[in-house]
C-alpha atoms as a PDB file:
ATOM      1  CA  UNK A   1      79.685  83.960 109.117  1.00  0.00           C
ATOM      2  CA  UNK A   2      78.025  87.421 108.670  1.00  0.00           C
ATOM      3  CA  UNK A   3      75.638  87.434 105.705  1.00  0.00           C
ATOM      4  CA  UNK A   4      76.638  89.663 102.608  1.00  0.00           C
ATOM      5  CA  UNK A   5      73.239  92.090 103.183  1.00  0.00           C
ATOM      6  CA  UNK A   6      74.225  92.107 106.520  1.00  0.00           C
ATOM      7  CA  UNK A   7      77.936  93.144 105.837  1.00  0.00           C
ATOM      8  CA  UNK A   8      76.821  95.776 103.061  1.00  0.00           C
ATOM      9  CA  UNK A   9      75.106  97.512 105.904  1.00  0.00           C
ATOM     10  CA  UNK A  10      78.441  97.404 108.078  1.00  0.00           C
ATOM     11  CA  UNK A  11      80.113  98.733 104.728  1.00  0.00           C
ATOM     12  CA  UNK A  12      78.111 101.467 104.719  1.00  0.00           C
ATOM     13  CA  UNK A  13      78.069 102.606 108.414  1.00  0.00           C
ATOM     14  CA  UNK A  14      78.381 106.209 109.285  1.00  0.00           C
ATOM     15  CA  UNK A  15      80.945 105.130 112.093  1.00  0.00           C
ATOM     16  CA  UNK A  16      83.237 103.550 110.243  1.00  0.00           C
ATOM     17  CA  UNK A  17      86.405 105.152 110.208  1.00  0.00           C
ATOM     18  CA  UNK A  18      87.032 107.840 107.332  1.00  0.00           C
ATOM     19  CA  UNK A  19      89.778 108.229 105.082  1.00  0.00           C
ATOM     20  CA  UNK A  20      90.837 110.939 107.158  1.00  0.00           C
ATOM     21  CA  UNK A  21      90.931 108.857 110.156  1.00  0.00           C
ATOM     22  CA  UNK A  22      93.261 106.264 109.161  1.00  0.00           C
ATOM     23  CA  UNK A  23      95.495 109.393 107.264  1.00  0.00           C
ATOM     24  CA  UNK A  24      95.651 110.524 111.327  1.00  0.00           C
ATOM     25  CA  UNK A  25      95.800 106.795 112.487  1.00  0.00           C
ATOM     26  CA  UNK A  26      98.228 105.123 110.401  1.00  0.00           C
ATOM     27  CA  UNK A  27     100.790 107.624 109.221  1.00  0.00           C
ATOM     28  CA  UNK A  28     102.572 110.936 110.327  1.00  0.00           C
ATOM     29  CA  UNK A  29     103.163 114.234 109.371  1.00  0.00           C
ATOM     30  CA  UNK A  30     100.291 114.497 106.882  1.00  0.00           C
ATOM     31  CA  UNK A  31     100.099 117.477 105.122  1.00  0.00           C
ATOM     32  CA  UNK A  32      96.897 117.673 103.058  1.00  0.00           C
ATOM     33  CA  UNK A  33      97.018 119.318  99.647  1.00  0.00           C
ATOM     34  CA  UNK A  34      94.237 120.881  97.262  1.00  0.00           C
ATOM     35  CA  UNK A  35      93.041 121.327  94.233  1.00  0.00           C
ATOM     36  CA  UNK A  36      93.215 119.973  90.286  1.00  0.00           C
ATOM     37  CA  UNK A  37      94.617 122.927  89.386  1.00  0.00           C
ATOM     38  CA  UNK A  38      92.133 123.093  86.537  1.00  0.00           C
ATOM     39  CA  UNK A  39      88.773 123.452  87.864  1.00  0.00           C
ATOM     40  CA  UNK A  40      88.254 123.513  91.783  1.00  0.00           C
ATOM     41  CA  UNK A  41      89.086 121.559  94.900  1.00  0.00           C
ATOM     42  CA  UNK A  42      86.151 118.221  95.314  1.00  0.00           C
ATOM     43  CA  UNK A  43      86.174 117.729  98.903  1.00  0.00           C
ATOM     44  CA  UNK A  44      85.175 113.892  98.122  1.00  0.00           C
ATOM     45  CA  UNK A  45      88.590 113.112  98.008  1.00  0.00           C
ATOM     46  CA  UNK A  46      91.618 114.010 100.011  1.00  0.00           C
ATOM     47  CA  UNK A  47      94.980 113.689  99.883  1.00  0.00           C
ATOM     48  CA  UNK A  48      98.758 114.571 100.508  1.00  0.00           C
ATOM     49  CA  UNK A  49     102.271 113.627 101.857  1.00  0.00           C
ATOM     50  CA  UNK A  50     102.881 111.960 104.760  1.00  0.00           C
ATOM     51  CA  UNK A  51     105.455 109.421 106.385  1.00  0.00           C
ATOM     52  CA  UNK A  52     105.181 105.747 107.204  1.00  0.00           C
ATOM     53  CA  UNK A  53     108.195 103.929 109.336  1.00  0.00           C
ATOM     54  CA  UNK A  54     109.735 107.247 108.847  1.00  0.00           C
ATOM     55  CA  UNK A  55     109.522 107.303 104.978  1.00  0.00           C
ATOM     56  CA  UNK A  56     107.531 109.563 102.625  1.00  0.00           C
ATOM     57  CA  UNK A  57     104.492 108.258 101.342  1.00  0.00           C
ATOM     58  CA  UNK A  58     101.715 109.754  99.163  1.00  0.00           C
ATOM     59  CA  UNK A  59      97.983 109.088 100.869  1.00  0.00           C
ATOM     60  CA  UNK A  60      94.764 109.772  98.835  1.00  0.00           C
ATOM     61  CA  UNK A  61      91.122 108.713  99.582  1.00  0.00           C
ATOM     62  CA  UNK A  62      87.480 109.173  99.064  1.00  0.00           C
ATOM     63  CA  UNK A  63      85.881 110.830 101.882  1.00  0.00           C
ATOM     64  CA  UNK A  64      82.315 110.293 103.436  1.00  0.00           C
ATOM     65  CA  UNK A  65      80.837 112.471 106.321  1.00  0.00           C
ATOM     66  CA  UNK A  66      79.387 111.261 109.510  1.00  0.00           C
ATOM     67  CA  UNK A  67      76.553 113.515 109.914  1.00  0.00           C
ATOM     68  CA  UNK A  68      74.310 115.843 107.186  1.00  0.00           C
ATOM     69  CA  UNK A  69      77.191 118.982 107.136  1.00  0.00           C
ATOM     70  CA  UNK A  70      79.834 116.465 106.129  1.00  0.00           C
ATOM     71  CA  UNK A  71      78.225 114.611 103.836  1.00  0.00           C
ATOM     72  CA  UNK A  72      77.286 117.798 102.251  1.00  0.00           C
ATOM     73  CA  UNK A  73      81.054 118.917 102.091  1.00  0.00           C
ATOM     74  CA  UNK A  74      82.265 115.949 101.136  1.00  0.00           C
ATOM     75  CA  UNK A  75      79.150 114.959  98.147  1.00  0.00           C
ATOM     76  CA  UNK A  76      78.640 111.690 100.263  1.00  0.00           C
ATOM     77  CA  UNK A  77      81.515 110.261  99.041  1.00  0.00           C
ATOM     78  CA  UNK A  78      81.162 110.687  95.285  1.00  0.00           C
ATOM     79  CA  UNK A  79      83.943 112.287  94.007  1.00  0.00           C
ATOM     80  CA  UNK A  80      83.379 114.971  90.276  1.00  0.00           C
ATOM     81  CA  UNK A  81      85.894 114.858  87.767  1.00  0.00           C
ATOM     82  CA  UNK A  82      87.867 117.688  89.398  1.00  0.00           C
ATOM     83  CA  UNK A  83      88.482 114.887  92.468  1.00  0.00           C
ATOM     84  CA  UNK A  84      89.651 112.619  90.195  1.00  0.00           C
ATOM     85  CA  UNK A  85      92.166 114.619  88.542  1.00  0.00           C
ATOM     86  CA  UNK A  86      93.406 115.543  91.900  1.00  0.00           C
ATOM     87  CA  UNK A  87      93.779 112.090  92.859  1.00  0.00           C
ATOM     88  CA  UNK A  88      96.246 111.716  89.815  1.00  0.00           C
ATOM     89  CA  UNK A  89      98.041 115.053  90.341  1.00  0.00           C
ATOM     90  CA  UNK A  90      98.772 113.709  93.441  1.00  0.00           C
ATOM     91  CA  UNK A  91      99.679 110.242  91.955  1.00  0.00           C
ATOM     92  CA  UNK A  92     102.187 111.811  89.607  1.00  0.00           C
ATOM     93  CA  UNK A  93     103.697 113.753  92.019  1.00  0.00           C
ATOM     94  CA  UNK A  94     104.510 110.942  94.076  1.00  0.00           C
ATOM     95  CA  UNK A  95     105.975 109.387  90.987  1.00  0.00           C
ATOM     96  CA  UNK A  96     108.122 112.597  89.836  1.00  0.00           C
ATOM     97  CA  UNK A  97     109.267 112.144  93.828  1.00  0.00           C
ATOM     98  CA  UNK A  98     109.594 108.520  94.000  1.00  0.00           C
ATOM     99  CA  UNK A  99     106.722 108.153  97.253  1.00  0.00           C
ATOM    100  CA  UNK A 100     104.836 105.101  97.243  1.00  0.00           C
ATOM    101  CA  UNK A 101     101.154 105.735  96.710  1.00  0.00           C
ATOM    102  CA  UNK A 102      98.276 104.257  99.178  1.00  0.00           C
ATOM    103  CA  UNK A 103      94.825 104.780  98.794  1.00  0.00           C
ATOM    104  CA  UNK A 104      91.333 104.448 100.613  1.00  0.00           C
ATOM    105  CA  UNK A 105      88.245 103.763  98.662  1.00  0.00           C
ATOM    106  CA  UNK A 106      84.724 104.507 100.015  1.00  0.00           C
ATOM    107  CA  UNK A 107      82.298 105.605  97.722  1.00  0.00           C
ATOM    108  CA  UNK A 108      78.897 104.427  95.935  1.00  0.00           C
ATOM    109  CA  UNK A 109      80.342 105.597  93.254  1.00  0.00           C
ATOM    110  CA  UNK A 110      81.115 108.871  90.944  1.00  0.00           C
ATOM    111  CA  UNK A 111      78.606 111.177  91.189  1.00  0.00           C
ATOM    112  CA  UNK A 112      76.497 111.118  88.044  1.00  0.00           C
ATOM    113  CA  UNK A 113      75.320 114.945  87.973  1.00  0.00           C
ATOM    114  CA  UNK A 114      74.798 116.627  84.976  1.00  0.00           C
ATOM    115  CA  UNK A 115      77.819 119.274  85.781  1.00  0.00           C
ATOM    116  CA  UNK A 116      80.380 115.979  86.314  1.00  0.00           C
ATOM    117  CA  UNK A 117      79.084 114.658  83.157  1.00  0.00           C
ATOM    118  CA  UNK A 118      79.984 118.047  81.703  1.00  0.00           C
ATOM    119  CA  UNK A 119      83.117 118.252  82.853  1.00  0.00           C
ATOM    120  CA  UNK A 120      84.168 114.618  81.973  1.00  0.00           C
ATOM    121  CA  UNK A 121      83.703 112.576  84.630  1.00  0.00           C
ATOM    122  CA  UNK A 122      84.258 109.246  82.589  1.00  0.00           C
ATOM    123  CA  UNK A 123      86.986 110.545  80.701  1.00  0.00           C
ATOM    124  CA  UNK A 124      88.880 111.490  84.157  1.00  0.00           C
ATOM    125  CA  UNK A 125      87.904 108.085  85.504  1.00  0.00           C
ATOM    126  CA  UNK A 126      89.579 106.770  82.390  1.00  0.00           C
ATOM    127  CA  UNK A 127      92.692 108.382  82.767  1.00  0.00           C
ATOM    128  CA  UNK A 128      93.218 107.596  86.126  1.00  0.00           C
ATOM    129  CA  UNK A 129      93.034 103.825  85.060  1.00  0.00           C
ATOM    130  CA  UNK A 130      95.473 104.011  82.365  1.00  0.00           C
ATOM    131  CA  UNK A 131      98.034 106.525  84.308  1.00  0.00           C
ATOM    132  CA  UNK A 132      98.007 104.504  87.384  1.00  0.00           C
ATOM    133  CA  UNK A 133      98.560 100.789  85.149  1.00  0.00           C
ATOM    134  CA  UNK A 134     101.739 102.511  84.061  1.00  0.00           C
ATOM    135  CA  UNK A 135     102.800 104.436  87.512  1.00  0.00           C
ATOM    136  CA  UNK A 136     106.251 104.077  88.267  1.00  0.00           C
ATOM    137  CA  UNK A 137     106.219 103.541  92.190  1.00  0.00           C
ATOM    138  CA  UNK A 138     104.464 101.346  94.294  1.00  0.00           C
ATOM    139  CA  UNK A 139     100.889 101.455  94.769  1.00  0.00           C
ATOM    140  CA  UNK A 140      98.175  99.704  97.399  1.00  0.00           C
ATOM    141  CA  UNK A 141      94.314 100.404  97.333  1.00  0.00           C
ATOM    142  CA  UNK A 142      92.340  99.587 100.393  1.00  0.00           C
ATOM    143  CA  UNK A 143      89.075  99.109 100.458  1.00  0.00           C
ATOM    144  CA  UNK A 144      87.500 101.019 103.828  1.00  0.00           C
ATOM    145  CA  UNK A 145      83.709 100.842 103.196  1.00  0.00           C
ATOM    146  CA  UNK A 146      82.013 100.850 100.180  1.00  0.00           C
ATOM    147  CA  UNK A 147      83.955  99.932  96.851  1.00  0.00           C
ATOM    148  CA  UNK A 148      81.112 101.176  94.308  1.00  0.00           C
ATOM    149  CA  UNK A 149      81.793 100.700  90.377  1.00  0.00           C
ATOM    150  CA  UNK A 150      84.265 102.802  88.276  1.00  0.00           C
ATOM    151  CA  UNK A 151      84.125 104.901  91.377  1.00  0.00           C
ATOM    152  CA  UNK A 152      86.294 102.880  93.084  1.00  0.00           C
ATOM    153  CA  UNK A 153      88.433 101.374  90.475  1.00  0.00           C
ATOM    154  CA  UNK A 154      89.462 105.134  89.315  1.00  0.00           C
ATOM    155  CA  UNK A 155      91.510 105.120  92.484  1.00  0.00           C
ATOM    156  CA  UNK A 156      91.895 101.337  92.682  1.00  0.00           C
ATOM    157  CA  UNK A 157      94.404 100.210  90.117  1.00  0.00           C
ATOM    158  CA  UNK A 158      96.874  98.771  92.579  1.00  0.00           C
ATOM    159  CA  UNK A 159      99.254  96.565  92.790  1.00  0.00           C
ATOM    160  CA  UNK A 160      97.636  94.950  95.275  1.00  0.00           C
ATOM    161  CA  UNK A 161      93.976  95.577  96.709  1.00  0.00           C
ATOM    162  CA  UNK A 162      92.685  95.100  99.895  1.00  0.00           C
ATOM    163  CA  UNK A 163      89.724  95.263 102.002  1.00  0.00           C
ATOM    164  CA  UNK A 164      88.616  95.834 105.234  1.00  0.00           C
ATOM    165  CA  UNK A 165      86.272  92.170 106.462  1.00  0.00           C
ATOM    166  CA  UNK A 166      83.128  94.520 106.533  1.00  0.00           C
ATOM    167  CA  UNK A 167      83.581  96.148 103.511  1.00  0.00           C
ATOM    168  CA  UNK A 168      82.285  95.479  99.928  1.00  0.00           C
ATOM    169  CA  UNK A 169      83.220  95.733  96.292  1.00  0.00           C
ATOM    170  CA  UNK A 170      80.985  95.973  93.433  1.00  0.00           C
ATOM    171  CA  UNK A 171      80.229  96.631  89.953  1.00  0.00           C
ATOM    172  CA  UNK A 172      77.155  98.464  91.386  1.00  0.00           C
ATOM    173  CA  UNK A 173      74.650  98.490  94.207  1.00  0.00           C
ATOM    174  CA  UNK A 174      72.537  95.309  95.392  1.00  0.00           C
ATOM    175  CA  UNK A 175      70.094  97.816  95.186  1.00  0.00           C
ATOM    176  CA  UNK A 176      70.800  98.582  91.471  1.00  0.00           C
ATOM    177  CA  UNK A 177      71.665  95.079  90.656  1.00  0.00           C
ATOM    178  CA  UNK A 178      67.693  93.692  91.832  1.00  0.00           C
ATOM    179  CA  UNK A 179      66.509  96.745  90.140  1.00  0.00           C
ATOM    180  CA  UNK A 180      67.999  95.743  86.669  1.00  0.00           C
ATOM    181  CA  UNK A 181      67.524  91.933  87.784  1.00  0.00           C
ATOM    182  CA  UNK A 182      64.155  91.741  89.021  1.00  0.00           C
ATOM    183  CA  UNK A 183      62.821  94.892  87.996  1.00  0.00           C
ATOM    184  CA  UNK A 184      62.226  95.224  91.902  1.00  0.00           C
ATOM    185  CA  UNK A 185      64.591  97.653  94.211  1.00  0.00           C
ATOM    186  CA  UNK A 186      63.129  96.012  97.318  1.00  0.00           C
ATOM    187  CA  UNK A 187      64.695  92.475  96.608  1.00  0.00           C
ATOM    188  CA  UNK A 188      68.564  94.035  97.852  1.00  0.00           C
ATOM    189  CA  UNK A 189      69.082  91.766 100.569  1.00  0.00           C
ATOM    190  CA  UNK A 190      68.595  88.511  97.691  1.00  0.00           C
ATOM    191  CA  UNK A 191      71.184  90.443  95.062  1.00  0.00           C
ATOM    192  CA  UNK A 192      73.727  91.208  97.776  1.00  0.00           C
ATOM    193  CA  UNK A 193      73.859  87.866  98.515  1.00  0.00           C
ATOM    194  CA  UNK A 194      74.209  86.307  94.835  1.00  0.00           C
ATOM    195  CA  UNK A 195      76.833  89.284  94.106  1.00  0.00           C
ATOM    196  CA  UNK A 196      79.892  87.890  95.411  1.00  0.00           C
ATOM    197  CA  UNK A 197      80.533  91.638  96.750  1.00  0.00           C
ATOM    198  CA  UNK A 198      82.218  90.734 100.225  1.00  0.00           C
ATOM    199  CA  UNK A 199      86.131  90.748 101.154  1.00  0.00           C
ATOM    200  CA  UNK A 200      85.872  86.775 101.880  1.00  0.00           C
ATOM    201  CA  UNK A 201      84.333  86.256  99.024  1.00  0.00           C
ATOM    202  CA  UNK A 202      86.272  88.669  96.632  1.00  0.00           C
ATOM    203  CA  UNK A 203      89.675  86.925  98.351  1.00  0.00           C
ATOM    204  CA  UNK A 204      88.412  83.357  97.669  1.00  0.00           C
ATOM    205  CA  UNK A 205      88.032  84.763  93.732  1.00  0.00           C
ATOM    206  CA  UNK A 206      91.777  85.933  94.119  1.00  0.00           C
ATOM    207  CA  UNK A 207      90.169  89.657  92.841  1.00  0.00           C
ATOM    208  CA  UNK A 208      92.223  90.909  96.121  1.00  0.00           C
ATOM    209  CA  UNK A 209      95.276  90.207  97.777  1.00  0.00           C
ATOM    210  CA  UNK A 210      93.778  90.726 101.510  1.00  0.00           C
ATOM    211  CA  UNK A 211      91.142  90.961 103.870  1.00  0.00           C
ATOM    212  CA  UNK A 212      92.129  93.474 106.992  1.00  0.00           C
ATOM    213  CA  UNK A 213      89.757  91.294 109.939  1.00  0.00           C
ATOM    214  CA  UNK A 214      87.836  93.045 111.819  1.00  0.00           C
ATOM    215  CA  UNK A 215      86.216  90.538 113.971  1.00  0.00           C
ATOM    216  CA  UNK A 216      88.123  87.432 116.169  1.00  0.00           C
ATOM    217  CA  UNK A 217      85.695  84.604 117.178  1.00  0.00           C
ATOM    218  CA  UNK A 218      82.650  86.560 115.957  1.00  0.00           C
ATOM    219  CA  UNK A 219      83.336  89.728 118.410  1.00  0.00           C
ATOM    220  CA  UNK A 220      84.492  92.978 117.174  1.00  0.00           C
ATOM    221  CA  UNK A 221      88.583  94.023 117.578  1.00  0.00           C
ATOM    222  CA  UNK A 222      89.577  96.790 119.440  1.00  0.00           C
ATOM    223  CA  UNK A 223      90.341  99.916 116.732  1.00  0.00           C
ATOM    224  CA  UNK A 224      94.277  99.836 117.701  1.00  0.00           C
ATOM    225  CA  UNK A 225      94.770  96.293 116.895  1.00  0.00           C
ATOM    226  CA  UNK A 226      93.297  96.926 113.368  1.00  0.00           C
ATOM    227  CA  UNK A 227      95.127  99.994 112.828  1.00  0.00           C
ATOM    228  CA  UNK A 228      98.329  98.688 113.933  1.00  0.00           C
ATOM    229  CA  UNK A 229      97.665  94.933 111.906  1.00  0.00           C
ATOM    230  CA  UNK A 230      97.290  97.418 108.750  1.00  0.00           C
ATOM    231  CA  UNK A 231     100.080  99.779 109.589  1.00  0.00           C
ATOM    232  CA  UNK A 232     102.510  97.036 109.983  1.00  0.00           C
ATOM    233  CA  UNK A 233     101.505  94.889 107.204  1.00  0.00           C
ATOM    234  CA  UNK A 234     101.532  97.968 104.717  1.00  0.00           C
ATOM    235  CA  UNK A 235     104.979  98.613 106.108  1.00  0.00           C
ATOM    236  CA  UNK A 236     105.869  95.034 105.609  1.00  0.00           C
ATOM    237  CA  UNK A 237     104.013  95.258 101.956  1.00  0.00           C
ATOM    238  CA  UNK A 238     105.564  98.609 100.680  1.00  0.00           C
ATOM    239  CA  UNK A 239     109.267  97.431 101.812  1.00  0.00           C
ATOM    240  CA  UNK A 240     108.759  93.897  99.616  1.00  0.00           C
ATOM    241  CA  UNK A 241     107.378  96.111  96.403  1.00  0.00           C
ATOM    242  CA  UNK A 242     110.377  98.479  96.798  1.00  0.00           C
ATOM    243  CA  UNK A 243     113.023  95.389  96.067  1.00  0.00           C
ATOM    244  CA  UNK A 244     111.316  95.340  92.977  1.00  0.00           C
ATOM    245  CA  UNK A 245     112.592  97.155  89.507  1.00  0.00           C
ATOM    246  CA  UNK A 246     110.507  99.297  87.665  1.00  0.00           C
ATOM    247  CA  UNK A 247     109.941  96.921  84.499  1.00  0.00           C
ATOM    248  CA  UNK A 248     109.133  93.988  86.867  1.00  0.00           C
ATOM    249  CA  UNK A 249     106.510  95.995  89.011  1.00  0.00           C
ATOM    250  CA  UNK A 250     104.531  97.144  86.082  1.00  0.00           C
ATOM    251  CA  UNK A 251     104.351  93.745  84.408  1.00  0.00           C
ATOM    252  CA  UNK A 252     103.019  92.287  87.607  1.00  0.00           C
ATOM    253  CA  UNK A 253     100.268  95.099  88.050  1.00  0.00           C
ATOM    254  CA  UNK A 254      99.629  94.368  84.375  1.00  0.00           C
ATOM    255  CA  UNK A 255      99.465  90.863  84.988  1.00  0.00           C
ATOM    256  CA  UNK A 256      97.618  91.146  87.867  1.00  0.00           C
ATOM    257  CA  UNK A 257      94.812  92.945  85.898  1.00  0.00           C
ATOM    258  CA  UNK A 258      94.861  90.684  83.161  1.00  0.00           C
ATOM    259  CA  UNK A 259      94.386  87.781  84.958  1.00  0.00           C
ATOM    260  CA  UNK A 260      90.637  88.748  85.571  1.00  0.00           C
END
């Protein structure tokens, strides 16, 4: 079994696939839309329409870059305020339209500038947890990489969550965590370990609904057979939340939550 330092380190991988790549992977016809219409278009997160088994889906996720350039574009994967509220433009328009929503977390977390605290970072991240508890259509958050604090969660209120097997999903950073601990930074690889932060771990807690493997007898799987695993089971997923009336799907997200 992979150690949780070792798998935070997978998590956080520069060749793990983006959000973007499993938008191109998984689904078709994605158009990608921009903008909050308020402030400015935060390249952190992305998102649009696209189709799934032929139907019309909404996709959003937080985006990370693969080299220096991208991670510039994209704020390595910390979305501003103006992200956020795209996110949920793009959640209520799938709502308005009746498109199930799926999302792909990978971030540290919000970016904590001075300009995003400005321009009400918490109070977007806020809003996106109380519009999405009461969204009207189906919605599944997958965890890709990194899962980092209200970060995540602003684009994670689903009614089910997964995770990839080398992903994580935290509160905040091992790193953070030994330095409000311990007082020591360095001591990472001990909090990581005591955080219960890992997909196996998180679905032994019953936080999440499933872990997406990524490994068969210790050695990797090829790329296709993940993608197509997660294609079909969200296909499989989406059909079994669309038998379900409106009143009884938002009880069970709200139960879901409340159970914690």
């Amino acid at each position: 079994m992979t150690a949780a330092h070792e798998i935070v380190q997978l998590a956080r991988s520069k060749e793990r696939l983006s959000a973007l790549d499993f938008f191109a992977l998984i689904f078709e016809d994605y158009e990608n839309l921009h903008g909050d219409r308020l402030f400015a278009d935060d390249e952190a997160i992305v998102g649009g329409v696209a189709t799934l088994d032929n139907k019309p889906v909404t996709v959003i996720g937080i985006q990370k870059g693969r080299d220096l350039k991208e991670n510039l574009k994209t704020n390595f994967g910390s979305p501003h305020p103006e992200g956020y509220r795209k996110a949920l433009r793009l959640m209520k328009q799938a709502e308005k339209f009746k498109r199930p929503v799926i999302t792909f977390i990978n971030t540290a977390g919000a970016y904590c500038g001075i300009g995003a605290e400005e321009r009400g970072e918490g109070e977007a991240i806020a809003k996106n947890l109380l519009e999405m508890s009461d969204l009207k259509v189906p919605i599944i958050a997958i965890i890709i990489g990194e899962g980092g604090s209200g970060g995540a969660l602003a684009l994670a209120v689903g009614d089910e969550v997964w995770m990839m097997e080398h992903s994580i999903y935290a509160i905040l950073s091992p790193e953070g965590f030994a330095s409000i601990l311990w007082k020591d930074g360095s001591r990472a690889h001990e909090a990581a370990e005591l955080m219960k932060i890992t997909a196996q771990e998180l679905y032994d807690l019953n936080i999440i609904e499933k872990v997406i493997a990524e490994t068969k007898d210790g050695k990797g799987l090829p790329q296709d057979a993940i993608i197509e695993t997660m294609k079909r089971d969200l296909v499989t997923k989406l059909a079994e939340l669309a038998q379900k009336d409106t009143q009884t799907l938002l009880a069970d997200r709200y139960q879901r939550f409340r159970k914690f």
